[in-house]
Protein backbone atom coordinates (compact mmCIF):
# COMPACT_ATOMS: atom_id res chain seq x y z
CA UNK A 1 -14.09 27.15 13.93
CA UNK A 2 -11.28 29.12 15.28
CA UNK A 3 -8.38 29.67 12.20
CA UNK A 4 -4.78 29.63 13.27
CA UNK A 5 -2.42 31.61 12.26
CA UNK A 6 -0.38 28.99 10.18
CA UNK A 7 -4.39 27.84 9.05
CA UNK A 8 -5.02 31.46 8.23
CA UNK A 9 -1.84 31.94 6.04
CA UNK A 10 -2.13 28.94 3.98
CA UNK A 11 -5.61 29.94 2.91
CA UNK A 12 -4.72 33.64 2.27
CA UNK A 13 -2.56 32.02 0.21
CA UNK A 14 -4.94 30.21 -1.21
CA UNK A 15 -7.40 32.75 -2.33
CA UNK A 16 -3.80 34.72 -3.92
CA UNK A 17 -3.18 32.11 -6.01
CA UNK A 18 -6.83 31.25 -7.25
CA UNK A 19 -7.38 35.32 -7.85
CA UNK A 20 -4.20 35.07 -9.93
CA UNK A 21 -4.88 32.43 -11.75
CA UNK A 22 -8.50 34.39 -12.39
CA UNK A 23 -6.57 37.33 -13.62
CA UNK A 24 -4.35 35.24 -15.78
CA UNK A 25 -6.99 33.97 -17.52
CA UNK A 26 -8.71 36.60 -18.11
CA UNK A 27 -6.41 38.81 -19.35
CA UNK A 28 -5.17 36.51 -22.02
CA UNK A 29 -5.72 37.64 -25.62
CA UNK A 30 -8.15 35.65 -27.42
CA UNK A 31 -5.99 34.87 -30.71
CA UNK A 32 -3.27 33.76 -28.57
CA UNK A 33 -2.55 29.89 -29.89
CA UNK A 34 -2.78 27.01 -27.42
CA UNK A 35 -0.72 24.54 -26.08
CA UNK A 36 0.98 22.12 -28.96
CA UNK A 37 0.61 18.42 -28.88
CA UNK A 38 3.99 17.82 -27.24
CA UNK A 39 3.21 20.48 -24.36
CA UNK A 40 0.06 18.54 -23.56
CA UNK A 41 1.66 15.88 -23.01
CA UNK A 42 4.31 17.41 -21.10
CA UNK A 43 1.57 18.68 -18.79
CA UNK A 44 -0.25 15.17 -18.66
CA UNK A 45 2.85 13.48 -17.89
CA UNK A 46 3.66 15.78 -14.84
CA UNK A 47 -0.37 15.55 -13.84
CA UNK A 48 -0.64 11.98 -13.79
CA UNK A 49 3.02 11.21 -12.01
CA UNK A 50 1.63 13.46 -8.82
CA UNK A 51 -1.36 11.52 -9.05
CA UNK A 52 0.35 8.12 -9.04
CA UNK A 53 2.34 9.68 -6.66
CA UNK A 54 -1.01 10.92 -4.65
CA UNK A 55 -2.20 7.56 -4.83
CA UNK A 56 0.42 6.26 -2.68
CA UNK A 57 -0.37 8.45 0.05
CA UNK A 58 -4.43 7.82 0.29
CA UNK A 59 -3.22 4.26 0.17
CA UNK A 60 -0.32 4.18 3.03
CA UNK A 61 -0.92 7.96 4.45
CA UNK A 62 2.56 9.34 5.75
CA UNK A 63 4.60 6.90 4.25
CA UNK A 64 7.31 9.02 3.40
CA UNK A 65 7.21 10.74 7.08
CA UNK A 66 7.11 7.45 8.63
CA UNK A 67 10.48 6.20 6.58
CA UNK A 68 12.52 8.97 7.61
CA UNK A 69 11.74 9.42 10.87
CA UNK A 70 10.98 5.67 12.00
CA UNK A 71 13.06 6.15 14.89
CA UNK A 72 11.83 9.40 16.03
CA UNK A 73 8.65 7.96 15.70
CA UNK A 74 8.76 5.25 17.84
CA UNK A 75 10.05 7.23 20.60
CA UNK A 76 6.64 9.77 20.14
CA UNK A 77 3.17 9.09 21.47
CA UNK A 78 3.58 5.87 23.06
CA UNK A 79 1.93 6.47 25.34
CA UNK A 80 -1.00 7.23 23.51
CA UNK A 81 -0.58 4.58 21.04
CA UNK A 82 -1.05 1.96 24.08
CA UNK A 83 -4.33 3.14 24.67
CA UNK A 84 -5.75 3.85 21.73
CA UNK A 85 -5.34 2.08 17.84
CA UNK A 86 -5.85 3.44 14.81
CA UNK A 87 -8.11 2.60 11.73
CA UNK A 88 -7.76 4.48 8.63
CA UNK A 89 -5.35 6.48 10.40
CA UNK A 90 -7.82 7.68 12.53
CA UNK A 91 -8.31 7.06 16.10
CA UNK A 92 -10.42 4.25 16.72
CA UNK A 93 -12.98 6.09 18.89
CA UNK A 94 -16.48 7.58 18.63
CA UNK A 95 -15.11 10.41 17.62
CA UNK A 96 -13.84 9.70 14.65
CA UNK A 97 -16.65 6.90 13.91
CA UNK A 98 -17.67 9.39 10.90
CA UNK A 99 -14.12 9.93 9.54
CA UNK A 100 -13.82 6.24 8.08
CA UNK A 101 -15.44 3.98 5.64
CA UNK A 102 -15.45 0.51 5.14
CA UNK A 103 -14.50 -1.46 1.49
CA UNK A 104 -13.87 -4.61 0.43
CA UNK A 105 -13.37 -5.88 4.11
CA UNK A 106 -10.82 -2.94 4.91
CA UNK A 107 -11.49 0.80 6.73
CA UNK A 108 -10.34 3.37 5.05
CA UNK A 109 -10.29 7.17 5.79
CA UNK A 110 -13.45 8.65 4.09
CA UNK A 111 -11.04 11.42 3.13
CA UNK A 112 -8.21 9.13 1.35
CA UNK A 113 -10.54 7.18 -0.44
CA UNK A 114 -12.47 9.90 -2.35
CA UNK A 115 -9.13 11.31 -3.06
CA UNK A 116 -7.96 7.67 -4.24
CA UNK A 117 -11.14 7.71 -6.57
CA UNK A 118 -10.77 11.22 -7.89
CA UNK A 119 -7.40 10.55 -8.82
CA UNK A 120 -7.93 7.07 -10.52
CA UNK A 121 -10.87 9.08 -12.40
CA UNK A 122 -8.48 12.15 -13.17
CA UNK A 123 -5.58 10.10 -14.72
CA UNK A 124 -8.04 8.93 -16.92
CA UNK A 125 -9.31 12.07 -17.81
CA UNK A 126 -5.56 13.17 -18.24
CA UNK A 127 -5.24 10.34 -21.01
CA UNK A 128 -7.98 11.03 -22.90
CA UNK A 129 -6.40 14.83 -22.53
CA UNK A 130 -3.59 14.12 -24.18
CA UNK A 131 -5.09 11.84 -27.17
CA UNK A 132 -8.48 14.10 -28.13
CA UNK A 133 -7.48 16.85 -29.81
CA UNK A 134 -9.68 19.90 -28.45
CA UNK A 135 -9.38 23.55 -28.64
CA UNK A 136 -11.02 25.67 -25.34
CA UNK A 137 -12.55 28.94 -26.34
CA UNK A 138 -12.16 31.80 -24.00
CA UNK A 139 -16.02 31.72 -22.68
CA UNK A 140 -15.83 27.81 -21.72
CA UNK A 141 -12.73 28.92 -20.11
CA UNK A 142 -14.55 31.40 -17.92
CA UNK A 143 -16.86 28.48 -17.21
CA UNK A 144 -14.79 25.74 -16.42
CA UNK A 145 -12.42 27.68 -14.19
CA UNK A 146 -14.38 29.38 -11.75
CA UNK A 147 -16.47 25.52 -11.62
CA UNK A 148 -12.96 23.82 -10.37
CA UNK A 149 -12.63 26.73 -7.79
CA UNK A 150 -15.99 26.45 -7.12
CA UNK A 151 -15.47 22.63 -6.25
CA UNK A 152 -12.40 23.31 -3.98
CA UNK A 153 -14.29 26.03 -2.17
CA UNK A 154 -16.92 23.67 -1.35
CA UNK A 155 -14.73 20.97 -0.07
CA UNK A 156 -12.80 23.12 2.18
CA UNK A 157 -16.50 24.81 3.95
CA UNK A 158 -17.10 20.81 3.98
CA UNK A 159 -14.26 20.06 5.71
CA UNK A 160 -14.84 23.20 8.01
CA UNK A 161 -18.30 22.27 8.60
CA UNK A 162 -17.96 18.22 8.67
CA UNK A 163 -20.76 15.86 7.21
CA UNK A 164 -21.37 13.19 10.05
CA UNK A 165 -22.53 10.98 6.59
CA UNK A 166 -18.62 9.37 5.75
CA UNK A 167 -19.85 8.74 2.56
CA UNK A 168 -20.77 12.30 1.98
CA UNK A 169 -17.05 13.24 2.76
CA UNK A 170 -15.92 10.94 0.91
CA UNK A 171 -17.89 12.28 -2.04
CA UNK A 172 -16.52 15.57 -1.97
CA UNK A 173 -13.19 14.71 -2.07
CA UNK A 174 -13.36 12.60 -4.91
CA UNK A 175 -14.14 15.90 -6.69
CA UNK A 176 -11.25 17.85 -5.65
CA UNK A 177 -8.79 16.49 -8.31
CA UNK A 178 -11.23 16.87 -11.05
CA UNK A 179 -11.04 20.60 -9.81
CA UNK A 180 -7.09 20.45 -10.54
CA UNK A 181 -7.58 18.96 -13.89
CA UNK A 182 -10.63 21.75 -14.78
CA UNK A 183 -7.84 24.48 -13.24
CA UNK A 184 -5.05 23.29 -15.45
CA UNK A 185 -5.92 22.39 -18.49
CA UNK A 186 -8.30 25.72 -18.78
CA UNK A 187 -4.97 27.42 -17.58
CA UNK A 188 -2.74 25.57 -20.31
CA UNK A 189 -5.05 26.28 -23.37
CA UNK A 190 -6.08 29.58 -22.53
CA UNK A 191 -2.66 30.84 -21.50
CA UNK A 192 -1.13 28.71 -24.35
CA UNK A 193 2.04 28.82 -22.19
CA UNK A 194 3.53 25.39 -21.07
CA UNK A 195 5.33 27.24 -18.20
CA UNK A 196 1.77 28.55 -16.72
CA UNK A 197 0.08 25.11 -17.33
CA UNK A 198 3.21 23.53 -14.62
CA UNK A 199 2.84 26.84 -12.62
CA UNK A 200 -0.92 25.71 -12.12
CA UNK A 201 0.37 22.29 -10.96
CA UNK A 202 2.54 23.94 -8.67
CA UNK A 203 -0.37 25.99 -6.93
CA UNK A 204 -2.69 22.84 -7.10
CA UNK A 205 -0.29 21.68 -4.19
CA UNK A 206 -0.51 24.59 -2.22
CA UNK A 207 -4.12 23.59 -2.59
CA UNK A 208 -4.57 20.38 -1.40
CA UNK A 209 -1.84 21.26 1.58
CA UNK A 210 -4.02 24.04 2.34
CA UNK A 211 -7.25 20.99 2.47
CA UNK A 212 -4.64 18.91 4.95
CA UNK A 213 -4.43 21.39 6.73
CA UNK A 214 -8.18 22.35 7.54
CA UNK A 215 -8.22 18.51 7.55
CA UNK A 216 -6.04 18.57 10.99
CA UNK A 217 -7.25 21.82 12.51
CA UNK A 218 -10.63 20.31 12.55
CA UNK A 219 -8.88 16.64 13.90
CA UNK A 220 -7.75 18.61 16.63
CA UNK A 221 -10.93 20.57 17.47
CA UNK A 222 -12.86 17.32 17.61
CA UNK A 223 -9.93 15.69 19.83
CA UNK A 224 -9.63 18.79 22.31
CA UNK A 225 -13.66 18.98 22.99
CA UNK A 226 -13.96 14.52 22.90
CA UNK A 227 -14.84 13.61 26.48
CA UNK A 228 -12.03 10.81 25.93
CA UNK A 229 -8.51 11.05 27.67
CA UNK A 230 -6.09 9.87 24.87
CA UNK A 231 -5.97 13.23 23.21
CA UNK A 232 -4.66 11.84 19.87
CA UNK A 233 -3.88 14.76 18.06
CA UNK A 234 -2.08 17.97 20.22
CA UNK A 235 -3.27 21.61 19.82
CA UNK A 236 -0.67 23.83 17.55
CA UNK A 237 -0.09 27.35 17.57
């Protein structure tokens, strides 16, 4: 698969942030105290409103797009639209037969609804965060970390390298907020710095853009070389 230069940047990106975070860790003195009751929930709080918040989006993807530009919208692709409909906000073609999944009578985007799983399952894990009192020691931190970078590496080669199983996709990305939570709360309670435990959120986005967009480079690849006419998704530089 041929990166882009915008695909290239975000995950240069990418790998900064995750060696930082590494060297963060790391370097952290071993007596240093960790995060107080109230900064854990500060950090849960924040966690579970972008899930909530994440949750919206696997549910009605582009929602936010769509309401501010509902005009401009209906001016763009028409064309395309007419000839081709969409399910799971995916084309409904051959195609994309892989990309979708059906449950409870309604096709969702095998994408969306891991995430929609793994985020349920994560502000869960957030809750129990916040009430269990738990102290990590530096060598689980060492495990845990490189684990929830391990998980986001392996979702992005999957995305790179698409499963035709749906399911299998779907699986993936389920884990891929459980690799935020590992990332942040290691981050938190190592660092013992409520400032670093937000900064982790922070990067977490930078993340999961960076997953979007391997998401829609490969959309376009598999558009580009489909033997179909509607070319749903254009080529970008």
């Amino acid at each position: 698969m041929k990166l882009t230069k915008t695909l290239f940047i975000y995950l240069a990106f990418s790998i900064i942030a995750a060696l930082l975070l590494i060297f963060l860790v790391v370097t952290t003195p071993s007596h240093t105290s960790s995060l107080s009751t109230s900064e854990k929930g500060v950090i849960a709080s924040v966690l579970i409103l972008c899930c909530c918040f994440g949750i919206s989006f696997t549910l009605r993807p582009n929602w936010v797009r769509n309401y501010f530009n509902r005009s401009k919208k209906q001016g763009k692709n028409t064309s395309s639209q007419e000839k081709r409909s969409f399910q799971g906000h995916h084309p409904e073609c051959l195609t994309f037969q892989s990309h979708t999944i059906r449950w409870r009578q309604k096709i969702w985007c095998a994408g969306c609804f891991g995430l929609f799983i793994g985020l349920c399952g994560s502000i869960i894990l957030m809750i129990f965060y916040m009430i269990v009192d738990f102290q990590l020691t530096k060598i689980i931190a060492l495990l845990l970390l490189p684990s929830g970078f391990f998980i986001l590496a392996v979702v992005y080669i999957e995305i790179l390298h698409r499963s035709k199983h749906a399911t299998v996709h779907a699986l993936l990305n389920s884990f891929l907020p459980l690799s935020f939570f590992l990332i942040i709360i290691t981050v938190g309670e190592i660092t013992g710095d409520l400032v670093y435990g937000l900064f982790s959120i922070l990067l977490c986005f930078l993340w999961l853009d960076t997953r979007i967009q391997l998401s829609k480079s490969r959309h376009r690849i598999l558009c580009r070389n489909c033997v179909e006419s509607c070319k749903m998704f254009t080529e970008s530089s």
